[in-house]
Protein backbone atom coordinates (compact mmCIF):
# COMPACT_ATOMS: atom_id res chain seq x y z
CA UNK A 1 114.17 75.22 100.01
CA UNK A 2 111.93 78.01 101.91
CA UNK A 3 113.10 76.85 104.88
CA UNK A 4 116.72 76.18 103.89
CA UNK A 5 116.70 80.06 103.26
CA UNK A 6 115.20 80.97 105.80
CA UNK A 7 117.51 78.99 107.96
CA UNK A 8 120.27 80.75 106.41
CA UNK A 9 119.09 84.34 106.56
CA UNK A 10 118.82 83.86 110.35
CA UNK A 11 122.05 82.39 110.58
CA UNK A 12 123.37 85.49 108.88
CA UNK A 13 121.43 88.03 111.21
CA UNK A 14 122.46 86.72 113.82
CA UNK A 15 125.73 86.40 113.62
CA UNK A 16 126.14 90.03 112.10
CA UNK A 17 124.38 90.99 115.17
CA UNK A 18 126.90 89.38 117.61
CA UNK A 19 129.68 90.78 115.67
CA UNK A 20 128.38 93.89 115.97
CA UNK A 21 127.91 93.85 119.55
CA UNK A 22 130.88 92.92 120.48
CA UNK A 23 132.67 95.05 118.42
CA UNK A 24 134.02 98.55 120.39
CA UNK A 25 133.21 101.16 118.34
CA UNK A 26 131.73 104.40 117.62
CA UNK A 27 127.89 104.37 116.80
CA UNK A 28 125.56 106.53 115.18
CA UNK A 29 121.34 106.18 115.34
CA UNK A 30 119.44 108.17 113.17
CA UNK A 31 115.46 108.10 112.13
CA UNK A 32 113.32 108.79 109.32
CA UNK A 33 109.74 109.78 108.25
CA UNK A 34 108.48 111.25 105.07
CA UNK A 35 105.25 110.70 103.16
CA UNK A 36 105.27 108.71 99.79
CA UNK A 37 102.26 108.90 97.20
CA UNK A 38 101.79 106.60 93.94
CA UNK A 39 99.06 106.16 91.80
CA UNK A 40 98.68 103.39 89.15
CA UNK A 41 95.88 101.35 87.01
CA UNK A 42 98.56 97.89 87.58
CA UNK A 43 97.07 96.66 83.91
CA UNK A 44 93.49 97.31 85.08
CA UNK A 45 91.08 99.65 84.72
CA UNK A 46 90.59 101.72 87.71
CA UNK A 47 93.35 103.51 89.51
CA UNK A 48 94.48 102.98 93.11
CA UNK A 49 96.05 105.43 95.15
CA UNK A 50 98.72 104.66 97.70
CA UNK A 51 99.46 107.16 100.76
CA UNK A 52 102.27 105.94 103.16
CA UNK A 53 103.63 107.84 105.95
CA UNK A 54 107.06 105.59 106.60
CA UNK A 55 108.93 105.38 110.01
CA UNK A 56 112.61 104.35 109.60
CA UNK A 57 115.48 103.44 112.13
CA UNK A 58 119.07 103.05 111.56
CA UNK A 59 121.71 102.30 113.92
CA UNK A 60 125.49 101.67 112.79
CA UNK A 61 128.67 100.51 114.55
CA UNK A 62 131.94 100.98 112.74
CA UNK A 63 130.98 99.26 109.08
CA UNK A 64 127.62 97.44 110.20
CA UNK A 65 123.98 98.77 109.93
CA UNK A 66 120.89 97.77 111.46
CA UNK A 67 117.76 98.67 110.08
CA UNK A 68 114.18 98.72 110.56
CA UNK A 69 111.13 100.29 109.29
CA UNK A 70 107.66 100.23 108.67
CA UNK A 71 104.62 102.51 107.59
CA UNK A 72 101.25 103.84 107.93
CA UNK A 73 99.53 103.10 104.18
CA UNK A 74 96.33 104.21 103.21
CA UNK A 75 94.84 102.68 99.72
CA UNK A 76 92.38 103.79 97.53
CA UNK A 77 91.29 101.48 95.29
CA UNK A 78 90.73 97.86 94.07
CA UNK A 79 94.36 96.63 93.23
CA UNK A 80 96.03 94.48 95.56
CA UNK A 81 99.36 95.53 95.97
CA UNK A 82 100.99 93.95 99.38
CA UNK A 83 103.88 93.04 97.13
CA UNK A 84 105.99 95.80 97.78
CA UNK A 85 104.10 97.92 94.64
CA UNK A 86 103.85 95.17 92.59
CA UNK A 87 99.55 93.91 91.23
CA UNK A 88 99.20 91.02 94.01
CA UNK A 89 98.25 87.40 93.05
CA UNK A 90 94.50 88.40 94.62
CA UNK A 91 95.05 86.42 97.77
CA UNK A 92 92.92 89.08 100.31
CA UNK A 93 89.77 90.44 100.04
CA UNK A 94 88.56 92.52 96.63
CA UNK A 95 88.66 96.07 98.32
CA UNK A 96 85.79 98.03 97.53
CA UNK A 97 86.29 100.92 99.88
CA UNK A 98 89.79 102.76 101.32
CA UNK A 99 91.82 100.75 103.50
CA UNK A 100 94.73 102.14 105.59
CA UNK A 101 96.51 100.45 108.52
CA UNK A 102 100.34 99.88 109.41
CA UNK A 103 101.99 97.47 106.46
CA UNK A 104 104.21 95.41 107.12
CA UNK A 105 108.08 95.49 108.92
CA UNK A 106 111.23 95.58 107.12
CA UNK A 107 114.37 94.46 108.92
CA UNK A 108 117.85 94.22 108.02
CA UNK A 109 121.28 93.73 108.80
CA UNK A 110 124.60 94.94 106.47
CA UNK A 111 128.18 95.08 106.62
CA UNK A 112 130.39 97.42 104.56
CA UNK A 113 133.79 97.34 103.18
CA UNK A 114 134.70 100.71 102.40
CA UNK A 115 137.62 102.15 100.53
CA UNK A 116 138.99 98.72 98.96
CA UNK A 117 142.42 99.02 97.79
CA UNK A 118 142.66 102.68 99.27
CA UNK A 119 140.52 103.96 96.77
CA UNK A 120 136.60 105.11 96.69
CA UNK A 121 135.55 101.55 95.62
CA UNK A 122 133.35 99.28 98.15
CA UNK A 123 131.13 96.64 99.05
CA UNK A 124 128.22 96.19 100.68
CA UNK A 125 125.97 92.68 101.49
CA UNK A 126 123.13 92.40 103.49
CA UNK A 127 120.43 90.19 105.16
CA UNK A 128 117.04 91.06 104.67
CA UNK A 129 113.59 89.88 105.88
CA UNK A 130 109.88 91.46 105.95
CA UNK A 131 107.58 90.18 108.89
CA UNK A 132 103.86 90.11 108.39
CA UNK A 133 102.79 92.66 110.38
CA UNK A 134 100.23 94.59 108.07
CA UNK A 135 96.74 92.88 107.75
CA UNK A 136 96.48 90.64 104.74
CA UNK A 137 92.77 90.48 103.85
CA UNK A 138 92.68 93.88 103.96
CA UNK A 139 95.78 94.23 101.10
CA UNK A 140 97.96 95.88 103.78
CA UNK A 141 100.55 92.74 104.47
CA UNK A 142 101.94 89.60 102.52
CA UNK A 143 100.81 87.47 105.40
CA UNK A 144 104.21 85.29 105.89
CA UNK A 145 108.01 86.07 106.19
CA UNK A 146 110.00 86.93 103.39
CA UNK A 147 113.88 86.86 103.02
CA UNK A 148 116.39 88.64 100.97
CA UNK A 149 120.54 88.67 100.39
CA UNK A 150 121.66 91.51 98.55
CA UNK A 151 124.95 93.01 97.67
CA UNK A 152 126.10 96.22 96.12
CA UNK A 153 129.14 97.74 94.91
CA UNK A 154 130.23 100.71 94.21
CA UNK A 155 132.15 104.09 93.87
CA UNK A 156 131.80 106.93 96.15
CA UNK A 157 134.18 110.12 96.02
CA UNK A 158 133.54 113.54 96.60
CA UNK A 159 133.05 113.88 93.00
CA UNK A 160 129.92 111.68 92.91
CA UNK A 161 129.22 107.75 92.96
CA UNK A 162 127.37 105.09 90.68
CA UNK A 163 126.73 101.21 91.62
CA UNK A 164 124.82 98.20 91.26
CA UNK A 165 122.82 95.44 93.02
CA UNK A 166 121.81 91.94 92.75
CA UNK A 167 120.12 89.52 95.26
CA UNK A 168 118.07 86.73 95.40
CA UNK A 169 114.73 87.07 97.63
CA UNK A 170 113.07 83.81 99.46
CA UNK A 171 109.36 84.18 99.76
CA UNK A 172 106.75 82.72 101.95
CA UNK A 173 103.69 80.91 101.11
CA UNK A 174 100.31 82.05 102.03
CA UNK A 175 97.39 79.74 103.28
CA UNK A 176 95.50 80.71 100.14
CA UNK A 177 95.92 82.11 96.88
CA UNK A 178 98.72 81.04 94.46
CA UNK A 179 101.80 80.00 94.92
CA UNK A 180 104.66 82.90 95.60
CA UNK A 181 108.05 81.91 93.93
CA UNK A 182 111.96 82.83 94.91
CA UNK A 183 113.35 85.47 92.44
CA UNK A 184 116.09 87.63 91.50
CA UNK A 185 116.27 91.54 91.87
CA UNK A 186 118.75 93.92 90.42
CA UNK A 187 119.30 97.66 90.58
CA UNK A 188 122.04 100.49 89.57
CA UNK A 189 122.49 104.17 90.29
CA UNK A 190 124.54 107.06 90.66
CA UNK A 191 124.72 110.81 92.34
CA UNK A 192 126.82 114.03 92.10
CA UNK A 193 127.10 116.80 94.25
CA UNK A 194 125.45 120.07 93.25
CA UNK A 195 127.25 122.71 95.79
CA UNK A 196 128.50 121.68 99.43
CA UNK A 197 124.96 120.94 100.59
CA UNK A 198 122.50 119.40 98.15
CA UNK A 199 123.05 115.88 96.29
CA UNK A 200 121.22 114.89 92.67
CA UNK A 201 121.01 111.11 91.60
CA UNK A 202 118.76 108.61 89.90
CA UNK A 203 118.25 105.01 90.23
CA UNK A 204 116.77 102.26 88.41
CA UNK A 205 115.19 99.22 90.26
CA UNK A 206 113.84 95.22 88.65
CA UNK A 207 112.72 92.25 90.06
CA UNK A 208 111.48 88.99 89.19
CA UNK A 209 107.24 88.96 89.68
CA UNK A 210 106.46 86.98 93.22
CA UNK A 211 103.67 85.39 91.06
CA UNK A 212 104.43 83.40 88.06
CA UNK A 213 102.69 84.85 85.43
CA UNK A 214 102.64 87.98 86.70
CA UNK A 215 104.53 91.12 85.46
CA UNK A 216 107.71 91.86 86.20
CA UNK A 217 108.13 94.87 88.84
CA UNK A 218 110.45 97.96 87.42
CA UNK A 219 110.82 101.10 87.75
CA UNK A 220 113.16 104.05 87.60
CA UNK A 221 113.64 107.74 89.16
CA UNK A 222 115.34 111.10 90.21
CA UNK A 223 116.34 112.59 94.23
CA UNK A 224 117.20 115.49 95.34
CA UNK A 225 118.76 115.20 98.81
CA UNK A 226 119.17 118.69 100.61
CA UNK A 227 121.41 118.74 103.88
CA UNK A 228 119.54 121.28 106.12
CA UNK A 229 121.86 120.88 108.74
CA UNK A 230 124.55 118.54 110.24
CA UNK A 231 121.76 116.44 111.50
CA UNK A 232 118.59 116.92 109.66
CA UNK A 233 118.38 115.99 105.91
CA UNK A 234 115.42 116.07 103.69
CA UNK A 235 115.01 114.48 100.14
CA UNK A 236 112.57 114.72 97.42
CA UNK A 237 112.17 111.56 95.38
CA UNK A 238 110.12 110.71 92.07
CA UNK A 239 110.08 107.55 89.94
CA UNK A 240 107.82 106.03 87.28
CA UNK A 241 106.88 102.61 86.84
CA UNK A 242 108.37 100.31 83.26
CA UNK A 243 105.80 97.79 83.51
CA UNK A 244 101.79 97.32 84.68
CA UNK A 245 103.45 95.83 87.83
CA UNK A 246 104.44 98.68 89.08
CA UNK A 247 102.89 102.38 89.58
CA UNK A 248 102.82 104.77 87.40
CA UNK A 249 103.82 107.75 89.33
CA UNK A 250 105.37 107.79 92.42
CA UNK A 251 106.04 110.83 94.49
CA UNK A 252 107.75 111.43 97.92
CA UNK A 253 109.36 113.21 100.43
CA UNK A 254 112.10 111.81 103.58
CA UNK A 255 113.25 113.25 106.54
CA UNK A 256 116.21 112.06 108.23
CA UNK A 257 117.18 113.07 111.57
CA UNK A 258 120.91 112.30 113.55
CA UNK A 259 119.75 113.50 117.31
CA UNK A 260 122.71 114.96 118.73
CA UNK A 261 121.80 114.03 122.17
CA UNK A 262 122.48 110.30 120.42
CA UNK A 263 125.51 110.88 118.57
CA UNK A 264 128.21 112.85 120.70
């Protein structure tokens, strides 16, 4: 089944990818960075501490985006929380001291379908996968590949938007430790306008544990996204966690950058 997936998620990228590339059309690349803290006890009794510094690429051509990002983490504490935020299943080493190191690589691929029917409705599915580049002993890295298909629709106007998501993730196994398991995740959202430059929205966020047994990850927050300029945005994010699976703050800030020497 794994492999079946996996199979399929390639298939997807890769054809996305050709489509893409072929395709004449006008392209924009933009990056991002930011730092993200979040602190949570994950049903135990000590807190750990998360400090990431992310590093984000984007590139899109007409209606499809490429994506890939990663980030510096530095932990404090004894939870194991590879998964994305979510308590681990205890796979890598009991950490008894601060770790940090890069985590692990997010890539993805998407294609759009904007203004369906000539109105502010759309679409949006995309292929996902995370490659094991943090260090999994050290609670930095799942240690195998996972996959995700996702889709979102929408409304987006000048007035504000709102949508919602559903996807199905395929998950690796590890040499050790208990067995991960395929699940479902789900989210919704929305934003208005506040003036020509600044943007206020919320978002909510659940998936099924990796880990059966486990809790269930969810959590939900508030942005504010500031436009600085016409190519530098920055946006302040905080969220709090609905169950001991996830963190109980979270705090963060994101810069995103559209170099014009790029994007004439």
């Amino acid at each position: 089944m794994v492999l079946r997936a996996q199979t399929i998620a390639l298939s997807i990228a890769a054809t996305l990818w050709a489509m893409a590339g072929a395709a004449q059309a006008e392209t924009r690349l933009s990056f991002s960075t930011g730092v993200d803290y979040s602190s949570g006890k994950y049903g135990g009794e000590e807190t750990t501490e998360i400090i990431a510094v992310p590093i984000g690429v984007r590139l899109t051509i007409d209606d499809w985006t490429f994506r890939a990002s990663t980030a510096y983490l530095h932990v404090d504490g004894p939870a194991d929380v590879s998964e994305d935020g979510e308590a681990g299943d205890g796979a890598g080493a009991a950490r008894v001291s601060t770790d940090k190191g890069l985590g692990d690589t997010n890539v993805s691929v998407e294609r759009a379908f904007r203004r369906i029917g000539g109105t502010g409705a759309y679409a949006e599915i995309s292929a996902r996968a995370r490659l094991p580049t943090g260090d999994e002993e050290r609670g930095l890295g799942v240690g195998t590949v996972d996959y995700a298909l996702v889709a979102e629709v929408g409304v987006s106007t000048r007035r504000g938007g709102v949508y919602v998501s559903a996807g199905q993730r395929w998950l690796g196994q590890r040499d050790d430790g208990p067995a991960r398991q395929d699940g479902l995740q789900a989210g919704a959202g929305g934003w208005v306008p506040i003036g020509a430059r600044t943007r206020l929205g919320a978002f909510a966020n659940w998936r099924e544990a990796s880990v059966d047994g486990n809790e269930e990850p969810a959590n939900a927050g508030a942005y504010v996204s500031y436009r600085m300029s016409e190519r530098l945005r920055v946006t302040l994010t905080a969220s709090g966690g609905l169950s001991d699976a996830s963190p109980d703050a979270m705090v963060g800030v994101r810069f995103n950058w559209l170099p014009g020497a790029l994007n004439q």
